[in-house]
C-alpha atoms as a PDB file:
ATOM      1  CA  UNK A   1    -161.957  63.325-162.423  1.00  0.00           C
ATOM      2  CA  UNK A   2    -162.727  59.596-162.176  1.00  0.00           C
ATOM      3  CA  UNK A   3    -161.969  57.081-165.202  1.00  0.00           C
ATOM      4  CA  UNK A   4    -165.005  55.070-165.228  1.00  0.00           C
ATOM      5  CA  UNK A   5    -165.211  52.605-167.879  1.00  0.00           C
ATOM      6  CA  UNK A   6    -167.633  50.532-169.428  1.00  0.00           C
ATOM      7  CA  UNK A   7    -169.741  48.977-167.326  1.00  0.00           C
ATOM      8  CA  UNK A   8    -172.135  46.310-169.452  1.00  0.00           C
ATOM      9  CA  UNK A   9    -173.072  44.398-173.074  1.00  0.00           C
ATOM     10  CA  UNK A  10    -176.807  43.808-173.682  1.00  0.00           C
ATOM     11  CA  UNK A  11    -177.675  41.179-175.963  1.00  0.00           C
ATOM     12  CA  UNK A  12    -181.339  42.227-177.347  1.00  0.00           C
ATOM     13  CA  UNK A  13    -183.026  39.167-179.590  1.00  0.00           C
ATOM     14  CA  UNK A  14    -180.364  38.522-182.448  1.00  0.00           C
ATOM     15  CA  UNK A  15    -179.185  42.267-182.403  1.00  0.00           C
ATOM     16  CA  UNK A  16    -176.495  42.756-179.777  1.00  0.00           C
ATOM     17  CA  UNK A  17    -176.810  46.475-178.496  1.00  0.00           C
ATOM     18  CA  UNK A  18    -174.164  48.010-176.372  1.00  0.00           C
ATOM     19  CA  UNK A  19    -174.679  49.940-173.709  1.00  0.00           C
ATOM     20  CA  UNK A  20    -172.301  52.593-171.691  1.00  0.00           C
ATOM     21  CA  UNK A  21    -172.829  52.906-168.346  1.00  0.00           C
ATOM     22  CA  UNK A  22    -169.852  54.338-166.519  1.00  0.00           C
ATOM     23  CA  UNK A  23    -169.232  53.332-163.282  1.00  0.00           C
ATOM     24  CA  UNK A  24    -165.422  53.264-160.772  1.00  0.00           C
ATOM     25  CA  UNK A  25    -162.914  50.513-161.076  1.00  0.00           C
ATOM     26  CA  UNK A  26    -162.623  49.433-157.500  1.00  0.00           C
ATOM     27  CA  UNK A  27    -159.702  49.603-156.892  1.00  0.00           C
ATOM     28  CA  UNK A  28    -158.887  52.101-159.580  1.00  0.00           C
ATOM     29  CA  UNK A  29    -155.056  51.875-160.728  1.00  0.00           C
ATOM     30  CA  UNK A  30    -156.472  54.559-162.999  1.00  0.00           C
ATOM     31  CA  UNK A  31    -156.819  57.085-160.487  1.00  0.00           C
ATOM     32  CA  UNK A  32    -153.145  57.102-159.689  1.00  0.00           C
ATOM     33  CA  UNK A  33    -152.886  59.067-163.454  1.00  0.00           C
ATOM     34  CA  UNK A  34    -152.340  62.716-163.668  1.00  0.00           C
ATOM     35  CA  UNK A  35    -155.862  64.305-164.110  1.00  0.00           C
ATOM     36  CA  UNK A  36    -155.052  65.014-167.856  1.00  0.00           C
ATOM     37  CA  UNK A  37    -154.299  61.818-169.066  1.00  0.00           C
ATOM     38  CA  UNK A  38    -157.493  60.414-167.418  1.00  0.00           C
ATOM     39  CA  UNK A  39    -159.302  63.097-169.643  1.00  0.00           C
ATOM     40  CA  UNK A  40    -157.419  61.069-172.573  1.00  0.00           C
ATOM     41  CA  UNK A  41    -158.507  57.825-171.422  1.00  0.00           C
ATOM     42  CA  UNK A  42    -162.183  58.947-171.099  1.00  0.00           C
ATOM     43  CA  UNK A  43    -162.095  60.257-174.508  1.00  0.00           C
ATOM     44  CA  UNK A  44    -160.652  56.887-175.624  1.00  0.00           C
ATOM     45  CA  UNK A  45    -163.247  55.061-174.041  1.00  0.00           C
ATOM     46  CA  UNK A  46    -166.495  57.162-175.353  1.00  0.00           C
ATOM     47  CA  UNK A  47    -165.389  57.257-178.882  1.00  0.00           C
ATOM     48  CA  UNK A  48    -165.015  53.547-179.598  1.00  0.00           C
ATOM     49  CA  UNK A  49    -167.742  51.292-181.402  1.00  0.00           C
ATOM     50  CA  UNK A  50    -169.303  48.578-179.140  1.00  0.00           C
ATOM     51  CA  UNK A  51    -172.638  48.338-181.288  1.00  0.00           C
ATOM     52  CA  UNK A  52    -172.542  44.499-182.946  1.00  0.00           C
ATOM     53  CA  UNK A  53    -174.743  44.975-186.501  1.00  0.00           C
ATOM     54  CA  UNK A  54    -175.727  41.586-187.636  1.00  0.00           C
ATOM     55  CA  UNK A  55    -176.512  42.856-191.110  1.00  0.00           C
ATOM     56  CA  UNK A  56    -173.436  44.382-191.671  1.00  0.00           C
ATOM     57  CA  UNK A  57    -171.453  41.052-190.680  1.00  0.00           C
ATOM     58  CA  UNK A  58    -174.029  39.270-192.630  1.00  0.00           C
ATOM     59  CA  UNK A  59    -172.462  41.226-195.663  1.00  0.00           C
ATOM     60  CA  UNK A  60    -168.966  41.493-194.971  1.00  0.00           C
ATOM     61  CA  UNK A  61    -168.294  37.361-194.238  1.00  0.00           C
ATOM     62  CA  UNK A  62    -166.823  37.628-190.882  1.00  0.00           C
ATOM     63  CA  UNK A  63    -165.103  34.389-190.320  1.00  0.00           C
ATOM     64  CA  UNK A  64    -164.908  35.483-186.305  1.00  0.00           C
ATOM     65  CA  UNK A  65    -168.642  36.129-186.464  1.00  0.00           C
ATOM     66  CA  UNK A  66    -169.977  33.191-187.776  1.00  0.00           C
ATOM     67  CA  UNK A  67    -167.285  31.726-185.003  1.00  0.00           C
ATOM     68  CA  UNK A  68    -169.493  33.819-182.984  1.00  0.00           C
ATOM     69  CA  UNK A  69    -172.730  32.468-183.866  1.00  0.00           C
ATOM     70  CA  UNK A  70    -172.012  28.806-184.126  1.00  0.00           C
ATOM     71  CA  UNK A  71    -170.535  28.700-180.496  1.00  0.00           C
ATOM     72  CA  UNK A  72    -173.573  30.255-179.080  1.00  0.00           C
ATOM     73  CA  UNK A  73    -175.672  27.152-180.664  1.00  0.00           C
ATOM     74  CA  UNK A  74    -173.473  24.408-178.570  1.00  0.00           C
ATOM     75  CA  UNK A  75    -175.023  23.176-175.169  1.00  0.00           C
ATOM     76  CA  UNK A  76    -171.784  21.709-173.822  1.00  0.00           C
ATOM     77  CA  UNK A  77    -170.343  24.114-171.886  1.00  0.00           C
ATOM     78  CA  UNK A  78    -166.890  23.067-172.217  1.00  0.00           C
ATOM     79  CA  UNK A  79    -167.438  22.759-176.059  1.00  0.00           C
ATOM     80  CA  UNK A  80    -168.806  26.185-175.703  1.00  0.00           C
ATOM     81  CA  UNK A  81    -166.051  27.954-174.431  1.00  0.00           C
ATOM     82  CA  UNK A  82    -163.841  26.155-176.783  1.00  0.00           C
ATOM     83  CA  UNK A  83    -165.442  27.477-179.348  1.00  0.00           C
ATOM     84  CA  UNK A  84    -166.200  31.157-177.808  1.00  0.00           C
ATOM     85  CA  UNK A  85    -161.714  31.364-177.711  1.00  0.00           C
ATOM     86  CA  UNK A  86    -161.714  30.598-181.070  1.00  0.00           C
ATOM     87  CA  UNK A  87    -164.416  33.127-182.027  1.00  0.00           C
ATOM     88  CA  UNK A  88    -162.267  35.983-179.782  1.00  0.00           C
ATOM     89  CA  UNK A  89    -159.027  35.139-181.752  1.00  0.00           C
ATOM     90  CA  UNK A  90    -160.545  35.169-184.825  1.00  0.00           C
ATOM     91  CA  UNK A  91    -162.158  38.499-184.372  1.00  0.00           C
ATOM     92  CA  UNK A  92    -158.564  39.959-182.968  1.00  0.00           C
ATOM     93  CA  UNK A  93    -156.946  38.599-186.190  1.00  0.00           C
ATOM     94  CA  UNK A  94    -159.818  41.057-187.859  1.00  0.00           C
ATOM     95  CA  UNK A  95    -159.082  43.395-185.058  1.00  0.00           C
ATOM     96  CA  UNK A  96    -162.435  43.463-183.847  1.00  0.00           C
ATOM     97  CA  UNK A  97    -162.443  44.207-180.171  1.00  0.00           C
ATOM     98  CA  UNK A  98    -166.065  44.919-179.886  1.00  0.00           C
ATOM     99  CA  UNK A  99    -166.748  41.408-180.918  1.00  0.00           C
ATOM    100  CA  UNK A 100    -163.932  40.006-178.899  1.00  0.00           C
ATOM    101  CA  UNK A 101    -164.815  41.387-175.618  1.00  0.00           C
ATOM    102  CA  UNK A 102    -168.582  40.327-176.285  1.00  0.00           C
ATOM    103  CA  UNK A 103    -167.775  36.444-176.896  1.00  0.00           C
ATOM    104  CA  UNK A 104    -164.814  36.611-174.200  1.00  0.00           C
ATOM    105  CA  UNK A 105    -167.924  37.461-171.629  1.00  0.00           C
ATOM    106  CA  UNK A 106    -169.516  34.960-172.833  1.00  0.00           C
ATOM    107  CA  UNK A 107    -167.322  32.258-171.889  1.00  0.00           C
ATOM    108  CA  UNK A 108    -168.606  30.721-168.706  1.00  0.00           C
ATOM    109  CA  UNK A 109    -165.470  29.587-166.962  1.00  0.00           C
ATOM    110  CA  UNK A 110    -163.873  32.547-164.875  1.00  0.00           C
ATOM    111  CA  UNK A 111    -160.398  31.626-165.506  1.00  0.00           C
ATOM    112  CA  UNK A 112    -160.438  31.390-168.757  1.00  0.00           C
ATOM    113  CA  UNK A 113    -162.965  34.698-169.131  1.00  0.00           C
ATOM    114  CA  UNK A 114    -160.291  36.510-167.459  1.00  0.00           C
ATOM    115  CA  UNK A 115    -157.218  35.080-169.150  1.00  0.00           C
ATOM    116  CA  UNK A 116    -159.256  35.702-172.534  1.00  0.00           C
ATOM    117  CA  UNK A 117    -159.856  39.548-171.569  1.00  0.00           C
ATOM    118  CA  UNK A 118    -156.815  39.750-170.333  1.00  0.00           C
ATOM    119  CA  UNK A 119    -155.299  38.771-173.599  1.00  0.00           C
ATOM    120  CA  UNK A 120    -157.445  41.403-175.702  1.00  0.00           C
ATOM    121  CA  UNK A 121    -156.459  44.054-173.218  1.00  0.00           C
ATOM    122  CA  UNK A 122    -152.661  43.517-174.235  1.00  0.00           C
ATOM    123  CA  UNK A 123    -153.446  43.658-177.942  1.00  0.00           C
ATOM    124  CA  UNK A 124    -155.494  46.449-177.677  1.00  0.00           C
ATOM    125  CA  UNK A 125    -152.180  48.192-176.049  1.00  0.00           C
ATOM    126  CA  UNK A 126    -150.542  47.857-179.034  1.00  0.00           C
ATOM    127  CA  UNK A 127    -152.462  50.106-181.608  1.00  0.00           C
ATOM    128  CA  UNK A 128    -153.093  53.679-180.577  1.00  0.00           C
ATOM    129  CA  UNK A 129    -156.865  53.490-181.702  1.00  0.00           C
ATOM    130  CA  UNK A 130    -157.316  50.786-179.742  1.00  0.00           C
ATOM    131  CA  UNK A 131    -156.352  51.503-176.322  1.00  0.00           C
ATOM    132  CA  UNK A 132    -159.910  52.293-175.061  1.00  0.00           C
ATOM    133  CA  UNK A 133    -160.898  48.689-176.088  1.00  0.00           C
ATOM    134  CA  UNK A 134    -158.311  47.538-173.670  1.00  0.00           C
ATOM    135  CA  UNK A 135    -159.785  49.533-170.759  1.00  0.00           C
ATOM    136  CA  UNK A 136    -163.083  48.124-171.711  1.00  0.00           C
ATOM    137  CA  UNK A 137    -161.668  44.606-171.627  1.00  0.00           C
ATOM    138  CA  UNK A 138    -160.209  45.539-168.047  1.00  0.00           C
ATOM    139  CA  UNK A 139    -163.462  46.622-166.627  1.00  0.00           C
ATOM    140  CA  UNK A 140    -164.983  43.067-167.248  1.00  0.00           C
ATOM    141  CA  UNK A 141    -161.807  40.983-165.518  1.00  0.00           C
ATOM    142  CA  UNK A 142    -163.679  39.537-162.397  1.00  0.00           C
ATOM    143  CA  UNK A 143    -160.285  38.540-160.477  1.00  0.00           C
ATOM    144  CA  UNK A 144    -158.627  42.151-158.743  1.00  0.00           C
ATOM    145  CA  UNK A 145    -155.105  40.729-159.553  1.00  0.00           C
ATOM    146  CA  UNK A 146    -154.880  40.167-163.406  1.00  0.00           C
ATOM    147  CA  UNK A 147    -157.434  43.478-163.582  1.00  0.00           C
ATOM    148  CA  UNK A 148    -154.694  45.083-161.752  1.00  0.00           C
ATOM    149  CA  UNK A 149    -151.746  43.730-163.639  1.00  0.00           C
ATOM    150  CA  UNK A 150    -153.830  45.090-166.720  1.00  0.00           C
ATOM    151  CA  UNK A 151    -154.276  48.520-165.903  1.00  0.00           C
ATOM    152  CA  UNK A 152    -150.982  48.604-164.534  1.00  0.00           C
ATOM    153  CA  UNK A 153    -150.229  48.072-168.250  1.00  0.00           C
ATOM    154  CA  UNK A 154    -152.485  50.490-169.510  1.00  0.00           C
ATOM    155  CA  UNK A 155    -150.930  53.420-167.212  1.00  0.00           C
ATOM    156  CA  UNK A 156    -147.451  52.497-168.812  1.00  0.00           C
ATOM    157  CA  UNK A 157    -148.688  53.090-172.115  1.00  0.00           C
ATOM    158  CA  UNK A 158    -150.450  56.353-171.410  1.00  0.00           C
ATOM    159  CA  UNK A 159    -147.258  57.300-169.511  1.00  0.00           C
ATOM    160  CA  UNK A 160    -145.328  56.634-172.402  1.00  0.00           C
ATOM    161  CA  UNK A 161    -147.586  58.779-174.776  1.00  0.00           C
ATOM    162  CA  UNK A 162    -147.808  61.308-172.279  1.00  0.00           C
ATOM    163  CA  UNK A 163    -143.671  61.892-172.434  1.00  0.00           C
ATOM    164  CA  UNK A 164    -143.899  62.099-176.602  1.00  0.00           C
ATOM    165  CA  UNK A 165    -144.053  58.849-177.480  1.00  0.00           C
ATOM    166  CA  UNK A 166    -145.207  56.719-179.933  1.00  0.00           C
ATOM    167  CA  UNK A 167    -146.844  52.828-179.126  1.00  0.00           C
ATOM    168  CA  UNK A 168    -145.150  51.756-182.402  1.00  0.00           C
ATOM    169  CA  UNK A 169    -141.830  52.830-180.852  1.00  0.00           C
ATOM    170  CA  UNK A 170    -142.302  51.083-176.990  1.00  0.00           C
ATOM    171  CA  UNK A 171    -139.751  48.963-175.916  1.00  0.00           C
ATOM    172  CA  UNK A 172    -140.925  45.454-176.484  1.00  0.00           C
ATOM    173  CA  UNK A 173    -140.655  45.178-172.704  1.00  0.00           C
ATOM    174  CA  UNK A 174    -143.556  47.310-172.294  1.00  0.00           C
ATOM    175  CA  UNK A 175    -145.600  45.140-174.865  1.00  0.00           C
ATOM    176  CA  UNK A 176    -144.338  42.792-172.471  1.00  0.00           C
ATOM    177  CA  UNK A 177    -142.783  39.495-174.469  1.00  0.00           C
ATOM    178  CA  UNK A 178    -144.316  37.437-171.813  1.00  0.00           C
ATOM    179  CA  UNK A 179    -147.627  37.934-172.447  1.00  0.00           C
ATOM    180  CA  UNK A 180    -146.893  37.113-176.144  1.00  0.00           C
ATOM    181  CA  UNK A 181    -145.026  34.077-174.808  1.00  0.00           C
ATOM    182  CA  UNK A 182    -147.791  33.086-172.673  1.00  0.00           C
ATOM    183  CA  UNK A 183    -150.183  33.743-175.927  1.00  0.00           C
ATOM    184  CA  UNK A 184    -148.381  31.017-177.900  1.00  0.00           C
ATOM    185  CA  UNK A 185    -148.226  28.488-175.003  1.00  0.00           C
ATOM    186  CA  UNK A 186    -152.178  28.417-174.776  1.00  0.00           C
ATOM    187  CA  UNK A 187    -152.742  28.481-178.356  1.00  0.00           C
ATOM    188  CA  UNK A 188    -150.512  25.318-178.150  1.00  0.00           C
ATOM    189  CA  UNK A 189    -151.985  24.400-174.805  1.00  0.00           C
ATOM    190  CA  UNK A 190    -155.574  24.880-175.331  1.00  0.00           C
ATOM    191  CA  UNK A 191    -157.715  22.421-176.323  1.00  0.00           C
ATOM    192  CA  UNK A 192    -159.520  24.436-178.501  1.00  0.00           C
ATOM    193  CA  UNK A 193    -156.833  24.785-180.789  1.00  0.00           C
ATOM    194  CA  UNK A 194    -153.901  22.650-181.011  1.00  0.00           C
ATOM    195  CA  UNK A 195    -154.418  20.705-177.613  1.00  0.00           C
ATOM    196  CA  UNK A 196    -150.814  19.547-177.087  1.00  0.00           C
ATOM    197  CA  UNK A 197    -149.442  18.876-173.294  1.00  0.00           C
ATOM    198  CA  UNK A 198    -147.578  21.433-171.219  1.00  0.00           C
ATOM    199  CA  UNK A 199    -144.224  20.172-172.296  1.00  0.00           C
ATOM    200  CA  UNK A 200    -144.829  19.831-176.169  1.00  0.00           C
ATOM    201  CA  UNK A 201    -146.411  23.593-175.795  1.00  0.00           C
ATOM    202  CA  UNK A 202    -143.502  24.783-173.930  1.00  0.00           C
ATOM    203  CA  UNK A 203    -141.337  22.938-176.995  1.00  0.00           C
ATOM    204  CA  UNK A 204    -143.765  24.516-179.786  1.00  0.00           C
ATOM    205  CA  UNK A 205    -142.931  27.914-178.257  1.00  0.00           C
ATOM    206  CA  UNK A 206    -139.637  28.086-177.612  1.00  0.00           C
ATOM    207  CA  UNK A 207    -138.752  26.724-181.006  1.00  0.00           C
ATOM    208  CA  UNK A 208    -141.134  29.467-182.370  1.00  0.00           C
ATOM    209  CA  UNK A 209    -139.673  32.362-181.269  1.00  0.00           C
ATOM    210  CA  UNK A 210    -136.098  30.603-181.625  1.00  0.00           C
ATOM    211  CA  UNK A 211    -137.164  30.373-185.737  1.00  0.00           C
ATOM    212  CA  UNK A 212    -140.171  33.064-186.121  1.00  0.00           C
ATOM    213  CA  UNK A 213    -141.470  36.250-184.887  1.00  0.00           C
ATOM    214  CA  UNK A 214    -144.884  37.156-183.593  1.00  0.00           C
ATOM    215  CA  UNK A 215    -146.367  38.401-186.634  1.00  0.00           C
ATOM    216  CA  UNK A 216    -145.456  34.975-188.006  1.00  0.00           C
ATOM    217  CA  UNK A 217    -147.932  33.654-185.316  1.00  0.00           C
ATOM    218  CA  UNK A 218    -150.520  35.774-185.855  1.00  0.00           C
ATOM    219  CA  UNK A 219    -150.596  34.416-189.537  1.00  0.00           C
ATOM    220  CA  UNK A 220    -150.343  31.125-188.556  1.00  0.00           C
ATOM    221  CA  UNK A 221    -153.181  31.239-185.712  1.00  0.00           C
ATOM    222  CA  UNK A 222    -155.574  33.067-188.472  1.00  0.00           C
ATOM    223  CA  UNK A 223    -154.707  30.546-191.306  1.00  0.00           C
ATOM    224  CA  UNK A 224    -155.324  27.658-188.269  1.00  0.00           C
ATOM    225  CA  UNK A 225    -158.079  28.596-187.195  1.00  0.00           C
ATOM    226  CA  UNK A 226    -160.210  29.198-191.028  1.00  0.00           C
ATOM    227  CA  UNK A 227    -158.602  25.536-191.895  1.00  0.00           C
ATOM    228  CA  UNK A 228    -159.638  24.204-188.463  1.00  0.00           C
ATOM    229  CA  UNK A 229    -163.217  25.490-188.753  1.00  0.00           C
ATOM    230  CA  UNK A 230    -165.997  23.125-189.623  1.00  0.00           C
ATOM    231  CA  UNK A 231    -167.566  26.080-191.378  1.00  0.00           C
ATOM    232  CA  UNK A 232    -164.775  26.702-193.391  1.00  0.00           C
ATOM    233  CA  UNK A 233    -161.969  24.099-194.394  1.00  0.00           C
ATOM    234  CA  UNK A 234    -163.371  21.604-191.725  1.00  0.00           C
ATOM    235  CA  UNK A 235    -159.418  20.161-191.395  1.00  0.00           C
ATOM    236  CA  UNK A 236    -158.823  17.796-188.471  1.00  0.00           C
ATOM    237  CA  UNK A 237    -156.382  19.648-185.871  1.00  0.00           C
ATOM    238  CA  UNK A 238    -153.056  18.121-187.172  1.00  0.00           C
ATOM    239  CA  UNK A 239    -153.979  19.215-190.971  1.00  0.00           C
ATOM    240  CA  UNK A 240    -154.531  22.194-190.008  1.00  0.00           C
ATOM    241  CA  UNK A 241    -151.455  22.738-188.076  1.00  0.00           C
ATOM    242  CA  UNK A 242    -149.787  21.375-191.489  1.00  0.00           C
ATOM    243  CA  UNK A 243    -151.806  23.814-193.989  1.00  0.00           C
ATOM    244  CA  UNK A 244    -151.119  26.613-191.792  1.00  0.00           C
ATOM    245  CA  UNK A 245    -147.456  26.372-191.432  1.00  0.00           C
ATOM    246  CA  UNK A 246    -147.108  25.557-195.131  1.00  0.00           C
ATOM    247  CA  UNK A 247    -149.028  28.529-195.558  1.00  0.00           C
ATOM    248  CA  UNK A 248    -146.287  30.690-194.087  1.00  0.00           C
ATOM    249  CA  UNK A 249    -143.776  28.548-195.836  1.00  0.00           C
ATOM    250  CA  UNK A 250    -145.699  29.746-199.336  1.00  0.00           C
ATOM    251  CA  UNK A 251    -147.676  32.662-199.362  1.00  0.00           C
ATOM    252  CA  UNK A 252    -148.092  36.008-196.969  1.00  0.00           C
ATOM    253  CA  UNK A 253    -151.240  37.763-195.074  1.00  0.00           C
ATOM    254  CA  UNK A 254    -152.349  39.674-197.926  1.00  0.00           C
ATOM    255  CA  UNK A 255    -152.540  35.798-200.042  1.00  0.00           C
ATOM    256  CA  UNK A 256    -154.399  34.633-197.308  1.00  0.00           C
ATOM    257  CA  UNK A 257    -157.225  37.736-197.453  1.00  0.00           C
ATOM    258  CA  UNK A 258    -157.481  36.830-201.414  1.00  0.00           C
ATOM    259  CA  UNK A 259    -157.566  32.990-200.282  1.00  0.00           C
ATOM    260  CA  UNK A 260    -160.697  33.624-198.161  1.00  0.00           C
ATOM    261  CA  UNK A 261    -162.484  35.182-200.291  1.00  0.00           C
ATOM    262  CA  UNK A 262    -161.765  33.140-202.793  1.00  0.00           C
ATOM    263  CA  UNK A 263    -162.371  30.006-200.672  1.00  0.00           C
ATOM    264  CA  UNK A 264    -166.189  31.765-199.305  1.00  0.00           C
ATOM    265  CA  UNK A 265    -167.243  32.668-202.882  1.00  0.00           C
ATOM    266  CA  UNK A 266    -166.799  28.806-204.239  1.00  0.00           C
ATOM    267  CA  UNK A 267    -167.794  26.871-201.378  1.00  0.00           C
ATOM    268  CA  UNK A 268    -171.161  29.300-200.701  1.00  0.00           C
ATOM    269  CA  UNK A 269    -174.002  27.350-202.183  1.00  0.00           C
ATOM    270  CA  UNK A 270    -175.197  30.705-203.225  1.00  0.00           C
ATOM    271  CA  UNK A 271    -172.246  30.911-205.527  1.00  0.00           C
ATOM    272  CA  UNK A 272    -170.112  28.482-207.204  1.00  0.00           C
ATOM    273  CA  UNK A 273    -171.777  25.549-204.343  1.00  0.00           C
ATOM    274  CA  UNK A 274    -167.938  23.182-203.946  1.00  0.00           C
ATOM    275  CA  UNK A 275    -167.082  21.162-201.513  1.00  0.00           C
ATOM    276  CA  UNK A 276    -163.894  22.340-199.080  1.00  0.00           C
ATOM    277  CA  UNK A 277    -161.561  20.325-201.275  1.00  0.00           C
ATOM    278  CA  UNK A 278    -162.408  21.700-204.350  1.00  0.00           C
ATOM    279  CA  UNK A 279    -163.426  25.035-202.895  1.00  0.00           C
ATOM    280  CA  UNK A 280    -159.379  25.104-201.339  1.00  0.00           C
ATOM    281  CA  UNK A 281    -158.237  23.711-204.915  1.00  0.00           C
ATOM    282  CA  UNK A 282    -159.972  27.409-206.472  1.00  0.00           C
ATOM    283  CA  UNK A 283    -159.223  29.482-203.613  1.00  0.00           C
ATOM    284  CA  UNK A 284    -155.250  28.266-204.515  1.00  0.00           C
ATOM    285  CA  UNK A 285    -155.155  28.701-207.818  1.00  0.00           C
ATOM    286  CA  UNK A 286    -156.631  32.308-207.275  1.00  0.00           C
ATOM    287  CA  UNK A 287    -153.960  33.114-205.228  1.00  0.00           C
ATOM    288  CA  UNK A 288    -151.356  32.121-207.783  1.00  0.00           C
ATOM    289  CA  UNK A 289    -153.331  33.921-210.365  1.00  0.00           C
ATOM    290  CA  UNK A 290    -152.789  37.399-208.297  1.00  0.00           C
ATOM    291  CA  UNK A 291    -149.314  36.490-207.626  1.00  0.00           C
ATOM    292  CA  UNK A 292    -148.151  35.823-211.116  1.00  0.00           C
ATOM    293  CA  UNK A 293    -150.061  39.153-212.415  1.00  0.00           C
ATOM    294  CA  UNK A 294    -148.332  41.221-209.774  1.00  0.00           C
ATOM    295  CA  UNK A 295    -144.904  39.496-210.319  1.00  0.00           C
ATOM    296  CA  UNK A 296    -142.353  42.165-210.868  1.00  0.00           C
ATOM    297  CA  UNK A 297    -141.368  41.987-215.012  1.00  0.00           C
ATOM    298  CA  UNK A 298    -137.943  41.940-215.928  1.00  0.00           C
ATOM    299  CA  UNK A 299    -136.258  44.036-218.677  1.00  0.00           C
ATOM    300  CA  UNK A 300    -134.946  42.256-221.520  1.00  0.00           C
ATOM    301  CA  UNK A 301    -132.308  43.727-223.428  1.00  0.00           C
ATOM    302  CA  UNK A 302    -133.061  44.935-227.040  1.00  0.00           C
ATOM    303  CA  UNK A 303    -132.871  43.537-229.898  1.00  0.00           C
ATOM    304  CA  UNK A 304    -129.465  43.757-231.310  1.00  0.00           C
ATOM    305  CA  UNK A 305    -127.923  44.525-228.237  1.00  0.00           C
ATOM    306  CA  UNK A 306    -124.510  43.273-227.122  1.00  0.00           C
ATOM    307  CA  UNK A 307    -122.646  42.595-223.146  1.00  0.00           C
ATOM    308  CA  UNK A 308    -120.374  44.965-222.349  1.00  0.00           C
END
């Protein structure tokens, strides 16, 4: 049996649907799998969600979707794609790899299309409910060498199921530490995001993983990006830098999900209609409010009672 993958996104009016058309990945690394794991990787492909529902990001306040939207409104091209990266890490920091794929195809430059797709297909790797999403992502790399390099990756890790294992459990050389390392160079190389040179991003990641892990930097590009925003905290790129790694100094992921919502509710005109300042000031002080209910309470000793 041939893995064929998917084959093409349709964008219909403001509804995006998603269409499966299978067709073979020339040349196939695929094929080289033993017939029953490509029965795996079929399955994997026809079960996942590629649909986009505007209605039900309307009502759930997708910061990578309105990312989305607002890129697809700029002319510039080069603005455009800026802004399409930034919508594709957002929506992997909500680990949405339907929307990821669709605004990485999006992006106009091949390069940087490729590099983006690329990207997803590694994170995809590293969740087992993922994994078709990354041979989606594959199909749709234009340049035979980084497609290869891809599903090269994607045999290892249905090699590595096949024998027993668990993706939780891979050797961090099979998540392959240079793709994260190359993931925190352009984050720090791009542009679109912190825009230093190639020798202050080299700097920026070598002291990161030196002093922080790669969760750490998945915290820090999410709280970056919602503070860099001009929908959101509108922060110029060196605030933002500064409110983000504050952010890690301070507070954790789960703050951060009661700081958005926090932040949306009081800046929304529909709501509590702030500005970012004071909407940030609220969102804050509802994060300290959670903490200090949930902090652990400490016994006291009775009344009347004495130190041994």
């Amino acid at each position: 049996m041939k893995l064929k993958t998917l084959a093409e996104i349709a964008a219909v009016g403001a509804l995006i649907l998603a269409v499966l058309q299978y067709m073979k990945i020339e040349p196939n690394a695929i094929d080289e799998l033993p017939s029953a794991l490509q029965d795996v990787a079929n399955s994997d492909v026809k079960k996942i969600e590629l649909t986009l529902d505007e209605n039900e990001y309307a009502s759930n306040s997708s910061i990578a979707y309105a990312l989305y939207k607002a890129a697809q409104g700029i002319t510039y091209t080069a603005e455009r794609n800026d802004a399409l990266e930034k919508a594709v890490a957002a929506a992997l920091e909500e680990n949405d790899y339907k929307l990821s794929i669709q605004a990485a195809r999006e992006i106009s430059y091949s390069l940087d299309m490729n590099r983006v797709l690329s990207m997803i297909a590694s994170k995809a790797l590293r969740e087992r409910d993922s994994v078709g999403y990354a041979i989606v992502a594959a199909e749709f790399i234009s340049y035979s060498t980084d497609k290869t390099k891809t599903l090269q990756k994607i045999i290892a890790v249905y090699e590595y199921l096949a024998e027993g294992g668990s993706i939780d459990d891979m050797p961090i050389e099979n998540n392959d530490s240079l793709d994260i390392y190359k993931e925190i160079f352009v984050f720090a190389d791009s542009d679109a995001y912190l825009g230093m040179n190639s020798s202050e991003a080299k700097d920026f990641v070598d002291d990161w993983l030196k002093n922080r892990n790669y969760q750490d930097f998945l915290l820090f590009k999410e709280v970056f990006i919602f503070s860099d925003s001009s929908a959101y905290l509108g922060k110029n790129t060196k605030s933002a830098m500064e409110f983000a790694l504050s952010w890690l100094e301070h507070y954790t992921e789960s703050d951060f999900e009661i700081f958005k919502e926090a932040f949306i509710f009081a800046d929304s005109s529909a709501y509590l209609g702030m500005n970012a300042e004071n909407a940030t000031e609220f969102a804050i002080s509802k994060v300290r409010e959670h903490k200090a209910a949930n902090k652990p309470i400490q016994s006291t000793p009775k009344s009347g009672a004495t130190d041994r």
